[in-house]
N, C-alpha and C. Protein backbone atom coordinates (compact mmCIF):
# COMPACT_ATOMS: atom_id res chain seq x y z
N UNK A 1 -4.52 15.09 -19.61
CA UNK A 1 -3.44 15.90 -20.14
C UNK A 1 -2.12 15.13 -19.97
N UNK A 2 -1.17 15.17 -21.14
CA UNK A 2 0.17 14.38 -21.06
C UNK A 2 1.26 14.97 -20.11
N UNK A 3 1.94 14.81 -19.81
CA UNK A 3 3.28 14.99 -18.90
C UNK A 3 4.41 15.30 -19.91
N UNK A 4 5.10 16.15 -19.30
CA UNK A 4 6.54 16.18 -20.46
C UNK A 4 7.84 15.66 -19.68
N UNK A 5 7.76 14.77 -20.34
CA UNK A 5 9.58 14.55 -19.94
C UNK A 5 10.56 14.65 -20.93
N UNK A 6 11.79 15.14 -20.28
CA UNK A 6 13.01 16.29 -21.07
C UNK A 6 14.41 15.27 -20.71
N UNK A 7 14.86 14.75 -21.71
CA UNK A 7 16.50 14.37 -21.46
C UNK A 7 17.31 14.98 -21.68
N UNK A 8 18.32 15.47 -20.55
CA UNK A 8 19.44 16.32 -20.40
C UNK A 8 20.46 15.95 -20.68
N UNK A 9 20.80 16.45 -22.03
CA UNK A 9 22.26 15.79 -22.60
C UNK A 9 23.25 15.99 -21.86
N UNK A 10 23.17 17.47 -22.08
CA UNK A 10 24.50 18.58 -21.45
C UNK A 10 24.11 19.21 -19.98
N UNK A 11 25.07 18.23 -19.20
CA UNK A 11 24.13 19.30 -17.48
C UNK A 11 24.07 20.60 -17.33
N UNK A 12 25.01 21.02 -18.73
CA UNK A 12 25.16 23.01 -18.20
C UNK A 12 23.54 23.40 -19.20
N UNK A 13 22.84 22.78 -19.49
CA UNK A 13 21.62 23.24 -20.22
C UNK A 13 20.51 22.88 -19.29
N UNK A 14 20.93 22.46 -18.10
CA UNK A 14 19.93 22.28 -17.43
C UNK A 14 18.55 23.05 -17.14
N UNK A 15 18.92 24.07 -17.28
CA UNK A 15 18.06 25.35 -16.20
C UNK A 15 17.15 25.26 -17.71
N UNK A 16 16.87 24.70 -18.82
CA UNK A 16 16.06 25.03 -19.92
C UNK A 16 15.31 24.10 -19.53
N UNK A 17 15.24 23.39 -18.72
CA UNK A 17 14.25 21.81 -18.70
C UNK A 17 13.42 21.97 -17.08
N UNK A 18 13.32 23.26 -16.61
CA UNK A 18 12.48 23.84 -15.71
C UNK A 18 11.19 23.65 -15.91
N UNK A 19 10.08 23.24 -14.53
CA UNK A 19 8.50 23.00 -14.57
C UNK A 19 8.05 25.03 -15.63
N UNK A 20 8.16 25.40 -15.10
CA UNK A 20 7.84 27.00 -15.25
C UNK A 20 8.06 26.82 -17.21
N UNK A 21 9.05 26.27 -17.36
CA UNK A 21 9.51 26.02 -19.30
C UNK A 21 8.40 25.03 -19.62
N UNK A 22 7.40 24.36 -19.11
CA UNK A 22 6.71 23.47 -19.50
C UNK A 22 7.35 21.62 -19.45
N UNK A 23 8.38 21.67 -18.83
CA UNK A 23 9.01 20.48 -18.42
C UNK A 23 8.24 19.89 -16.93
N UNK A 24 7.84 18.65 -17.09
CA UNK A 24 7.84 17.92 -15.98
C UNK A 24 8.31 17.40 -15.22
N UNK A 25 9.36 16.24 -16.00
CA UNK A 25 10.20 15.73 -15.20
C UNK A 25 11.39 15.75 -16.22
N UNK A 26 12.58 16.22 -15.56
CA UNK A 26 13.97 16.72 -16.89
C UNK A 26 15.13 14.99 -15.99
N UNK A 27 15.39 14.69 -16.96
CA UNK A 27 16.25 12.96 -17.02
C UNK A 27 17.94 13.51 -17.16
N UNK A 28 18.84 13.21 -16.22
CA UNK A 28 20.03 13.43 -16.60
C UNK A 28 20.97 12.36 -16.75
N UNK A 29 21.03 11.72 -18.11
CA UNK A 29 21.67 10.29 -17.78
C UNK A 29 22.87 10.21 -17.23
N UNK A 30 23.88 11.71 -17.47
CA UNK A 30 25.31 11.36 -16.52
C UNK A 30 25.03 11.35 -15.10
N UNK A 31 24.07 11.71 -14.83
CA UNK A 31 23.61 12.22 -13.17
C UNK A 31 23.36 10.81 -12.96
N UNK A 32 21.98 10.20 -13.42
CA UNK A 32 21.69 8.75 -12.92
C UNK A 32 23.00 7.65 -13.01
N UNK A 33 23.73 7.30 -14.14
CA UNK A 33 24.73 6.86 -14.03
C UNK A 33 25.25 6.81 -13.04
N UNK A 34 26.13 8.04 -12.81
CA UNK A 34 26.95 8.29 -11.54
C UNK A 34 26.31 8.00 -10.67
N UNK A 35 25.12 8.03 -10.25
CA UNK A 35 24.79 7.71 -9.06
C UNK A 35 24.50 6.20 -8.38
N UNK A 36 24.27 5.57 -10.09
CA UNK A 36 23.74 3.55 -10.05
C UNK A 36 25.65 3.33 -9.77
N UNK A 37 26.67 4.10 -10.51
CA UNK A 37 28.31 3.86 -10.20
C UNK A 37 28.75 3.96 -8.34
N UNK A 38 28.15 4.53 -7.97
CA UNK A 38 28.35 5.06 -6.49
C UNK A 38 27.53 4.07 -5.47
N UNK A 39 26.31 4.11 -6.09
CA UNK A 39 25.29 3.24 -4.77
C UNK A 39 26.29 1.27 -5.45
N UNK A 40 26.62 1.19 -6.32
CA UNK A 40 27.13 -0.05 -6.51
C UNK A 40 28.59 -0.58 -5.93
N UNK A 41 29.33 0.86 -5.66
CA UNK A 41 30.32 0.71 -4.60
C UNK A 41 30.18 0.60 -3.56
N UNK A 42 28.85 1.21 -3.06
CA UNK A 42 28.66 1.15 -1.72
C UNK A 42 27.94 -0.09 -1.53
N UNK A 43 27.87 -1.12 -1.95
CA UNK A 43 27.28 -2.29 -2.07
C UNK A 43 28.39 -3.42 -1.57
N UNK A 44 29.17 -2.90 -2.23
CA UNK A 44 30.40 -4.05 -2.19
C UNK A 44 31.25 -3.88 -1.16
């Protein structure tokens, strides 16, 4: 059986990309961003 993965445009639409909605794993690219922006400050 396949897996669903869901990209989250808008973070306020989040709660639609829930396991229970048939989502597996929901992708938030401003979320990951910010976070590769942050761990790369803390690098330097």
């Amino acid at each position: 059986m396949g897996r669903v993965l869901a990209r989250v445009n808008n973070p306020r639409n989040r709660w639609l990309f829930e396991a229970d909605l048939g989502v597996d794993l929901a992708v938030n690219q401003a979320e990951l961003m910010a976070q590769l922006v942050v761990e790369g400050i803390r690098l330097t």
